[in-house]
Protein backbone atom coordinates (compact mmCIF):
# COMPACT_ATOMS: atom_id res chain seq x y z
CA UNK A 1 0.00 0.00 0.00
CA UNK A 2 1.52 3.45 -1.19
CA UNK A 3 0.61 6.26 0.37
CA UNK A 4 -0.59 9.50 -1.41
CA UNK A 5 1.67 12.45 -2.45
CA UNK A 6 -0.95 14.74 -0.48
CA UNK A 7 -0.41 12.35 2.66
CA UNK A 8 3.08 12.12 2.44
CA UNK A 9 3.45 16.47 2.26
CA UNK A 10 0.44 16.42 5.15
CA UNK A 11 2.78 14.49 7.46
CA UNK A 12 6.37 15.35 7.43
CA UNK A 13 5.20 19.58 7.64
CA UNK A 14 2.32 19.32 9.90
CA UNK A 15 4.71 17.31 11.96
CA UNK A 16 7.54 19.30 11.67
CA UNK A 17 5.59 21.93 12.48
CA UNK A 18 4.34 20.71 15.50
CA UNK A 19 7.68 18.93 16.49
CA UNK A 20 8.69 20.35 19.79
CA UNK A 21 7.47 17.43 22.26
CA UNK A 22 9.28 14.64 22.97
CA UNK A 23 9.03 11.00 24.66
CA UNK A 24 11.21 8.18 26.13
CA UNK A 25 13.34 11.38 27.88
CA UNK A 26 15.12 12.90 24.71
CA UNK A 27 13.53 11.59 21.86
CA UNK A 28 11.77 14.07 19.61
CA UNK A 29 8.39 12.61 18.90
CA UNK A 30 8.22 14.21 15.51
CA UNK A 31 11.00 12.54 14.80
CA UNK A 32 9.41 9.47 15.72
CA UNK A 33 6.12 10.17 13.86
CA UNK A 34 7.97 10.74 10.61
CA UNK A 35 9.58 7.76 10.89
CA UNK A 36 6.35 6.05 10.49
CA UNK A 37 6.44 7.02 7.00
CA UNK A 38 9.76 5.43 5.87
CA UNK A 39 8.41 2.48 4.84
CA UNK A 40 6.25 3.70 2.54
CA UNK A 41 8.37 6.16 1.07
CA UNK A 42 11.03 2.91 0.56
CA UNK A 43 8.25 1.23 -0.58
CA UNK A 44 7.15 3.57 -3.32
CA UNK A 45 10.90 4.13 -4.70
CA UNK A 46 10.98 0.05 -4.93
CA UNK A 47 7.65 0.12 -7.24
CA UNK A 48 7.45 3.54 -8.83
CA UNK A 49 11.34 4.16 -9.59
CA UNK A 50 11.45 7.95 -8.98
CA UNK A 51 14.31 10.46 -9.81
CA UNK A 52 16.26 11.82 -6.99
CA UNK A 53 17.54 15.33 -6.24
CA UNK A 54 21.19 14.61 -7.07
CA UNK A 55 22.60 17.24 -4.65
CA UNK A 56 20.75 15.39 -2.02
CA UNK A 57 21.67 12.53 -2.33
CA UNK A 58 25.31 13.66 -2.71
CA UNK A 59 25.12 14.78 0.74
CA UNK A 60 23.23 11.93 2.20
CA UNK A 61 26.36 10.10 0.41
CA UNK A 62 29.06 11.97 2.20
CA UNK A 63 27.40 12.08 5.31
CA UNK A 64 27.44 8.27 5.30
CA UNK A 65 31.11 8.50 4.87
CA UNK A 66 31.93 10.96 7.29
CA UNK A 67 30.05 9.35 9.55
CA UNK A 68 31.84 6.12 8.65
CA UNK A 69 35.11 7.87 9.16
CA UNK A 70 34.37 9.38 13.02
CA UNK A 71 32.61 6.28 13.87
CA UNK A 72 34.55 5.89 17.31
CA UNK A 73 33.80 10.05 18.43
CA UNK A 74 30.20 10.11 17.15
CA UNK A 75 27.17 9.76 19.25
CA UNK A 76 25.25 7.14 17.04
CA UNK A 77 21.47 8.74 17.66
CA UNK A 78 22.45 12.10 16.62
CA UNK A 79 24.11 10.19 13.65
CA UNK A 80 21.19 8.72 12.70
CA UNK A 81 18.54 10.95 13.38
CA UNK A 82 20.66 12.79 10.90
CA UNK A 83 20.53 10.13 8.46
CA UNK A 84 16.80 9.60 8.70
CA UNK A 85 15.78 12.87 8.49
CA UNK A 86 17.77 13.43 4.76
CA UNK A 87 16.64 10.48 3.72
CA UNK A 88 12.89 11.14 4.35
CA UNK A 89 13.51 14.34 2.46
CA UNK A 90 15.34 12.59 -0.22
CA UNK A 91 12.03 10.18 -0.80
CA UNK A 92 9.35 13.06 -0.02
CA UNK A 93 10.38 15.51 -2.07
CA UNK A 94 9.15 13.93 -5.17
CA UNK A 95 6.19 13.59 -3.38
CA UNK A 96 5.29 17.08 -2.60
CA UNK A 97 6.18 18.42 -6.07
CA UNK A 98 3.52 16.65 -7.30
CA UNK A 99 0.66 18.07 -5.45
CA UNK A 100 -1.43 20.73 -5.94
CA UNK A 101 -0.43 24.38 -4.88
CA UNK A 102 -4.20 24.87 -3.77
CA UNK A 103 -2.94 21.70 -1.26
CA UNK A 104 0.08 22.51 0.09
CA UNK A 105 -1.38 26.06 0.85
CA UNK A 106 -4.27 24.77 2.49
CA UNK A 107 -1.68 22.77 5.06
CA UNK A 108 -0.28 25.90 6.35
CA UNK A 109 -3.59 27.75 6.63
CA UNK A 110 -4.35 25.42 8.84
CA UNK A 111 -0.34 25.22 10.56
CA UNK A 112 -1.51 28.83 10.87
CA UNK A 113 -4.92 28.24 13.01
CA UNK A 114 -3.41 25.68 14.71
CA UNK A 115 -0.94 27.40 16.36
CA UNK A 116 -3.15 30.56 16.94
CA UNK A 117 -5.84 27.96 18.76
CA UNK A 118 -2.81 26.42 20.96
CA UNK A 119 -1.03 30.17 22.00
CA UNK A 120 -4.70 30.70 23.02
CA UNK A 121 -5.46 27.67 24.95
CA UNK A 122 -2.10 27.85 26.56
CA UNK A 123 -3.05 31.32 28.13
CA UNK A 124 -5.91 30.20 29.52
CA UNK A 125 -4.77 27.18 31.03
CA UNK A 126 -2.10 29.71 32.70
CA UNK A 127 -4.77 32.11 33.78
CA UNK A 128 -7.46 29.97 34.83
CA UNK A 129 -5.76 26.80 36.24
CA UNK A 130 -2.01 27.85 36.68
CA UNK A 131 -0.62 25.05 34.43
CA UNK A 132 2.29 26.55 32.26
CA UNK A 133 4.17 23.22 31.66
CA UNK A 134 1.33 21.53 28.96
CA UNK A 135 3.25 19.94 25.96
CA UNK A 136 1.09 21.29 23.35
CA UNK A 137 0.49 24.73 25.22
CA UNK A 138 3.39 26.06 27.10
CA UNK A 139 4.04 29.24 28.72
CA UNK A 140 7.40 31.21 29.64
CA UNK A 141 6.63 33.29 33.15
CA UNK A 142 10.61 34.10 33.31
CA UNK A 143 9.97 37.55 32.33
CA UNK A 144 7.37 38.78 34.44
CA UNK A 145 4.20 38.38 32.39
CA UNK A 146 3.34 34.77 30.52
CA UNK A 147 4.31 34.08 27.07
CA UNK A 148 2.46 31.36 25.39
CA UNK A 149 4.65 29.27 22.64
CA UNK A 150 2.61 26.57 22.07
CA UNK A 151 4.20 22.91 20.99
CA UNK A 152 7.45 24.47 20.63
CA UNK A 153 10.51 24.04 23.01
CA UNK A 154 10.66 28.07 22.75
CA UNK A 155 9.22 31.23 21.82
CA UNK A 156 11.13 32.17 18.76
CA UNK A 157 10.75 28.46 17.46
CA UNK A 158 6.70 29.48 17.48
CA UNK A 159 7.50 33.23 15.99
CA UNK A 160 10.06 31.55 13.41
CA UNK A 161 7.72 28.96 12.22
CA UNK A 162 4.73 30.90 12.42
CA UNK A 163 6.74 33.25 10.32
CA UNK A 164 7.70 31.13 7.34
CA UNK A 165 3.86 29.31 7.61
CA UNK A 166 3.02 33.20 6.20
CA UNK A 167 5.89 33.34 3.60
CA UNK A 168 4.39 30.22 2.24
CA UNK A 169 0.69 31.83 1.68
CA UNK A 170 2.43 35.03 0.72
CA UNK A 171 3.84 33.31 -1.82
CA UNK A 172 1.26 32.24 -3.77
CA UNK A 173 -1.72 33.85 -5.26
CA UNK A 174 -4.09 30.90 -4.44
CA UNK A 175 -5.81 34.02 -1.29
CA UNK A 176 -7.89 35.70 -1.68
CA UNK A 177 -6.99 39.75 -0.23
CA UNK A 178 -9.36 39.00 2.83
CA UNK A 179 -8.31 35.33 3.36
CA UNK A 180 -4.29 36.81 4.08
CA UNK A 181 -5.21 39.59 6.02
CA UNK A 182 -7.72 37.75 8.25
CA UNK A 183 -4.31 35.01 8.09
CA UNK A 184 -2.17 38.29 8.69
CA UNK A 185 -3.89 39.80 11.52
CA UNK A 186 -3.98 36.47 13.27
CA UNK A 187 -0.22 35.90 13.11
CA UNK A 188 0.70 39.12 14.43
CA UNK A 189 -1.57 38.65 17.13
CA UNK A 190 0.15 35.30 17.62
CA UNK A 191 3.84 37.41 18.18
CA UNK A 192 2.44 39.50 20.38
CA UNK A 193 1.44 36.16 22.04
CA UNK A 194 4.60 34.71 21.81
CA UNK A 195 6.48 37.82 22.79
CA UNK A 196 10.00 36.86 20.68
CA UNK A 197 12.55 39.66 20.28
CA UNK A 198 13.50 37.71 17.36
CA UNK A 199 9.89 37.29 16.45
CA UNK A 200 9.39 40.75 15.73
CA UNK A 201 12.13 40.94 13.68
CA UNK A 202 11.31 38.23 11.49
CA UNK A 203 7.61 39.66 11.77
CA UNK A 204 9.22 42.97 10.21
CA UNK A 205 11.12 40.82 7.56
CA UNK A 206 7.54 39.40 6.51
CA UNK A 207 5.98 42.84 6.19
CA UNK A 208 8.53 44.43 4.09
CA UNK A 209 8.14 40.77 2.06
CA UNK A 210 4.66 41.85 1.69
CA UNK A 211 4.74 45.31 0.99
CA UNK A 212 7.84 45.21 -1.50
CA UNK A 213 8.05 41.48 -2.73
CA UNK A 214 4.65 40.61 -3.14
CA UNK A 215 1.46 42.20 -5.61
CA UNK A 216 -0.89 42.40 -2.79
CA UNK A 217 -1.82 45.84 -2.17
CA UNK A 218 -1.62 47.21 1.13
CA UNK A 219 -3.56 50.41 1.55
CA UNK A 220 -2.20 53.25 3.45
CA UNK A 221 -4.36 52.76 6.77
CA UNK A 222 -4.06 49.02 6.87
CA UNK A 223 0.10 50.55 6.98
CA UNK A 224 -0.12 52.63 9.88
CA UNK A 225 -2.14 50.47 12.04
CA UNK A 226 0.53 47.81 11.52
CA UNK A 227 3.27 50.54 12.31
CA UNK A 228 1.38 51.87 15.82
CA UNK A 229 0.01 48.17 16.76
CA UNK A 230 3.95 46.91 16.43
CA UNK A 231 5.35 50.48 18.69
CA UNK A 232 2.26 49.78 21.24
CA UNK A 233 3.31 46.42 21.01
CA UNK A 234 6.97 46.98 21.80
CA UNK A 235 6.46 49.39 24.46
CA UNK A 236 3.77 46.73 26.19
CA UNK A 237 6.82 44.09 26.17
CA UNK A 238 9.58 46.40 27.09
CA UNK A 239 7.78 48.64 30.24
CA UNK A 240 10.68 47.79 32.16
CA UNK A 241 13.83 49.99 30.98
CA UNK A 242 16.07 47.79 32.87
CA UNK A 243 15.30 44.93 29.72
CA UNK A 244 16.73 47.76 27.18
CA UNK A 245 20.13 47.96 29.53
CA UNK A 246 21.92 45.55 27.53
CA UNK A 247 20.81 46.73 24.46
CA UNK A 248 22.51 50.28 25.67
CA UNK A 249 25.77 48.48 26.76
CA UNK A 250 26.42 46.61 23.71
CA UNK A 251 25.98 50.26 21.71
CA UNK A 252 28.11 51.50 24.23
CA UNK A 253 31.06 48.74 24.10
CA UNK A 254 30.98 49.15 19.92
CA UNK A 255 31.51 52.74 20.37
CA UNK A 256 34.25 52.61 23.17
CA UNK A 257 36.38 50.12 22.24
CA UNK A 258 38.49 50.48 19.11
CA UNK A 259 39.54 46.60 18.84
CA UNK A 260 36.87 44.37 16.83
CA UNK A 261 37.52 41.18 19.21
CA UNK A 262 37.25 43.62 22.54
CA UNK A 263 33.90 44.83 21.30
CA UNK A 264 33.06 41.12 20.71
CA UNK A 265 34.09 40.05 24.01
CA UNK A 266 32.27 43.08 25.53
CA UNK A 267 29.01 41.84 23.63
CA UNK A 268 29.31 38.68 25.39
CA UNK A 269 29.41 39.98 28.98
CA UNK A 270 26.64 42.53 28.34
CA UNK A 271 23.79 40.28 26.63
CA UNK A 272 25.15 36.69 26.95
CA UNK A 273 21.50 35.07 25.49
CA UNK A 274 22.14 37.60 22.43
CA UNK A 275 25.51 36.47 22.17
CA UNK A 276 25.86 32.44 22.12
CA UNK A 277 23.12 32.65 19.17
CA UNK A 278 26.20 33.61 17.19
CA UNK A 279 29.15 34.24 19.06
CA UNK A 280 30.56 30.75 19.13
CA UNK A 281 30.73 30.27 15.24
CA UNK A 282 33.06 33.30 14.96
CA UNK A 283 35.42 31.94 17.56
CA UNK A 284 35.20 28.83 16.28
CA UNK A 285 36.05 29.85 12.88
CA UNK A 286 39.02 32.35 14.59
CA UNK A 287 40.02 29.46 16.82
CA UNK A 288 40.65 26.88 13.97
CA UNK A 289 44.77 25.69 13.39
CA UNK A 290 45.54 24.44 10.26
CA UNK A 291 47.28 21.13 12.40
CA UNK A 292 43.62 19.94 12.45
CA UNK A 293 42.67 20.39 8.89
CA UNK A 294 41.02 16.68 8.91
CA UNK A 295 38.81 17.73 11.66
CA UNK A 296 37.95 21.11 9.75
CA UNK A 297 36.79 19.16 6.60
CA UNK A 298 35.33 16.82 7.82
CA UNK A 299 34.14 17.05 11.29
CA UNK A 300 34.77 15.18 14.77
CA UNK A 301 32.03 13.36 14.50
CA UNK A 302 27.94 14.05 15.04
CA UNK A 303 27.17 14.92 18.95
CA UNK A 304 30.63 15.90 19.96
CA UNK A 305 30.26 19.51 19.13
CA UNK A 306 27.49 19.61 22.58
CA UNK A 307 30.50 18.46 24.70
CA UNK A 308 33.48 20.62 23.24
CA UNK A 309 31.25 23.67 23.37
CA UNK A 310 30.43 22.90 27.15
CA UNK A 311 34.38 22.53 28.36
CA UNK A 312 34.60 25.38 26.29
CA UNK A 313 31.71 27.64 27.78
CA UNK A 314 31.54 26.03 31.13
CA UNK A 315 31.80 29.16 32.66
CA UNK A 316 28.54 30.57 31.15
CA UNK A 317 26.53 27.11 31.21
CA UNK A 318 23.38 26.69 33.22
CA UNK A 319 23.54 23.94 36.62
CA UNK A 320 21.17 22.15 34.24
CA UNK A 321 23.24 21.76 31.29
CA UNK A 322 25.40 18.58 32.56
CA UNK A 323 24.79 14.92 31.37
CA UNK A 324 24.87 11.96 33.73
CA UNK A 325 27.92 11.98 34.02
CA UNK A 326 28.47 15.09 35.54
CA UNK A 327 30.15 16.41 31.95
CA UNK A 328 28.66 19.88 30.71
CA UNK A 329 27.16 19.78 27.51
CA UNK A 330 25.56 23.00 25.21
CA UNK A 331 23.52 22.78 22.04
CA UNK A 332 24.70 25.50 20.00
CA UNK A 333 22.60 26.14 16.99
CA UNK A 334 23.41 24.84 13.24
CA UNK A 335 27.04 27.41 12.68
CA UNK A 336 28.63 26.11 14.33
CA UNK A 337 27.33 22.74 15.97
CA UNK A 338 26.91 21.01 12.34
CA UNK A 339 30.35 22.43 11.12
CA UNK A 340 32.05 21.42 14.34
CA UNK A 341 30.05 17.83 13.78
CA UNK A 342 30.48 17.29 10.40
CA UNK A 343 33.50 19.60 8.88
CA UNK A 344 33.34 21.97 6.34
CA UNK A 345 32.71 20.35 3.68
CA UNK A 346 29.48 18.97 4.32
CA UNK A 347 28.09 22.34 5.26
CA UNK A 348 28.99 23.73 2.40
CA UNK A 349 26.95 20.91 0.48
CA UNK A 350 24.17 22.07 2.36
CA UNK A 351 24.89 25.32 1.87
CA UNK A 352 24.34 24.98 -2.40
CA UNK A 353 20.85 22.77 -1.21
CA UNK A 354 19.79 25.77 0.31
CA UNK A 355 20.93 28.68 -2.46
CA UNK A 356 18.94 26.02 -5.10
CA UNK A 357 15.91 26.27 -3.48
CA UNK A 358 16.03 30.05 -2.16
CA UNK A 359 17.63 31.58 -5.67
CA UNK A 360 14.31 30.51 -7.76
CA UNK A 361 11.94 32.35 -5.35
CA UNK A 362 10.41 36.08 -5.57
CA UNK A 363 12.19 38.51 -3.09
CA UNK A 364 15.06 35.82 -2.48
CA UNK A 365 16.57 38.47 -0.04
CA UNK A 366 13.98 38.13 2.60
CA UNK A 367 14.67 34.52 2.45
CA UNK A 368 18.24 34.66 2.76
CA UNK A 369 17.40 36.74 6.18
CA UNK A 370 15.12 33.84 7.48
CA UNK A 371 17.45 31.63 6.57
CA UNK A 372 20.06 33.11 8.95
CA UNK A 373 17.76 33.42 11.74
CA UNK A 374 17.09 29.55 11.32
CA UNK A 375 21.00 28.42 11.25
CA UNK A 376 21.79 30.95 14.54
CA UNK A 377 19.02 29.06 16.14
CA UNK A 378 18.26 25.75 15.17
CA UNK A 379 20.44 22.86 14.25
CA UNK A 380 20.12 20.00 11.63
CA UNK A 381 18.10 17.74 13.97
CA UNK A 382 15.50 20.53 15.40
CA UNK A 383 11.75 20.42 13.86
CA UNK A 384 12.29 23.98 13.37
CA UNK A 385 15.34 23.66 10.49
CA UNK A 386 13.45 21.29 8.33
CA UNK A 387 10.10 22.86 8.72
CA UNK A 388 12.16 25.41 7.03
CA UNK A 389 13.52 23.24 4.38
CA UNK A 390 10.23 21.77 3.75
CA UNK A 391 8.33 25.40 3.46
CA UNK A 392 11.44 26.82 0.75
CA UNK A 393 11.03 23.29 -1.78
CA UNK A 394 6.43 23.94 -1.27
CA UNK A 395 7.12 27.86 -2.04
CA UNK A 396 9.25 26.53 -5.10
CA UNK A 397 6.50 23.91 -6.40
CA UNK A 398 3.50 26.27 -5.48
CA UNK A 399 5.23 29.56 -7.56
CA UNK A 400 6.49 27.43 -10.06
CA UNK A 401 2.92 25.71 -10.98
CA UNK A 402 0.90 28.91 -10.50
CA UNK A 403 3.56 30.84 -12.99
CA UNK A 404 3.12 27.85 -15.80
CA UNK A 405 -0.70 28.17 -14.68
CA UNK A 406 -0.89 32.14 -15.29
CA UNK A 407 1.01 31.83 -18.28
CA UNK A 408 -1.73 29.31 -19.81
């Protein structure tokens, strides 16, 4: 039994989507729910015989043999939830460019109303019963007033993949102009939910996607309530000056100090959070000695980057953030954690997956900016990251039909 190219595209994004629980301790339970598919999707390329993306495949290839290679360093489950995760793309990708843009768009309308129904319920579960810990509906308190992130394992995993569920029905012309601004106004009601510094800036890089990329029209009022509901917005989440502070000092440190690196290190001390979503892949990339150039191209093996960055940042590591053992560990996002996993050169693989399936697409640029907010804060095994990879290969099938359509 095969299953259809609509199932197969309804399961691995809903899912990915959704991905931030997990069961058995650390397994990810999207993860575990996609796998329920490989059988099927081995299954069909056994009967049907489908082409593969070549450059995929190349890097499933390599990884394989890089893998191979740091087989003694490597921690096998990273490994191969690595390994499954490519090759499910590798099978599914065929898959979803065979259904319908109508389709695909009507799976993130409904990724959309989803998550607005879960930020919702997760508020009121806070407010009425005091539960902020619900796997489908939790709530941050850290900062004074709740912020409700639904399924996700943070708030700017919710605002990031909120944000590219609207790039993918901005994309097409398959809405109607009431459909994506009822769709609009609900997602930036959902970041004020959420509450995600780098929510709103990804919310801005969707707006200026709309206004400058896109045909739909935005009329002048529908432009200024945007602008004042974003300020009121910003001033509702920052009523506290003393959450601006670090803001001030890292302004501050650029200005006074006339060495790059001091400023850097300055950056650090003054907004630390800010910091480690970047920070580490430019001293990794400083730090790197030609002695270990196997290591560089190659990696050390997948899972060892969470230990060498915790020796390494030990000193700025959460009681929390030790294994079993008693060994500190830190997941740092995709640069550097994959590049300090699996060397240079598979990243750079990835890198050209990525540039094929962002180059194609209307306002490119604005994807290029998601893009980096996904590899400073996911890695290759997060929901987030191939929710992402997913949402750039449906924007490529949906503009690509809909052009051949209009041209009809």
């Amino acid at each position: 039994m095969l299953l259809s190219s609509n199932k197969i595209a309804q399961i691995v994004i809903f899912i990915a989507a959704f991905g931030g629980i997990f069961i058995f301790g650390k397994l990810p339970i999207w993860i575990a729910l996609t796998g329920l598919i490989l059988p099927f999707l081995v299954l069909d390329v056994l009967v049907n015989r489908p082409k593969v993306n070549r450059s995929v495949l190349f890097f499933l290839v390599i990884l394989v043999v890089v893998s191979i290679v740091n087989f003694q360093h490597l921690k096998l489950t990273t490994a191969m939830y690595s390994l499954f995760l490519m090759t499910v793309f590798l099978f599914s990708r065929q898959k979803i460019e065979r259904c319908k843009p109508e389709f695909l768009i009507g799976i993130y309308r409904n990724v959309i109303l989803v998550f607005f129904i879960l930020l919702i319920t997760g508020l009121c579960f806070y407010f009425l019963l005091g539960v902020n810990d619900f796997p489908l509906t939790r709530v941050d308190v850290s900062r004074g007033f709740p912020r409700s992130f639904g399924p996700t394992t943070e708030p700017s995993y919710a605002a990031l993949t909120l944000t590219i569920a609207m790039l993918v029905l901005c994309s097409s012309v398959n809405n109607t102009h009431i459909e994506i601004r009822l769709l609009l106004f609900i997602y930036i009601i959902s970041i004020i939910i959420i509450g995600s510094g780098i929510g709103y800036l990804a919310c801005t890089i969707l707006l200026m996607y709309i206004f400058y990329a896109q045909s739909l029209k935005v009329f002048k009022l529908e432009k200024i309530a945007i602008i004042i509901s974003s300020v009121m917005a910003l001033l509702f989440l920052s009523d506290d000056i003393e959450r601006l502070k670090p803001l001030f000092d890292v302004l501050s440190n650029i200005l006074k100090y006339d060495s790059l690196w001091n400023a850097f290190n300055a950056f650090k001390i003054a907004d630390s959070s800010a910091w480690f979503r970047f920070g580490p892949f430019f001293e990794y990339l400083r730090d790197m000695q030609l002695s270990e150039l196997d290591n560089i191209l190659i990696g050390n093996g997948a899972g060892t980057s969470t230990s060498y960055f915790g020796e390494k940042y030990i000193m700025h590591i959460d009681p929390d953030w030790f294994d079993s053992d008693g060994k500190p560990v830190m997941d740092l996002p995709f640069l550097p954690a994959f590049l300090y996993d699996y060397g240079i050169i598979l990243t750079f693989i990835l890198i050209y997956i990525f540039k094929c399936l962002i180059k194609p697409l209307r306002g490119s640029g604005f994807f290029i900016l998601i893009a980096l907010f996904i590899v400073f804060n996911s890695n290759f095994n997060t929901s987030i990251f191939w929710f992402f990879v997913y949402s750039l290969l449906v924007i490529n099938v949906v503009q690509k039909k809909e052009f051949v359509f209009e041209k009809n």
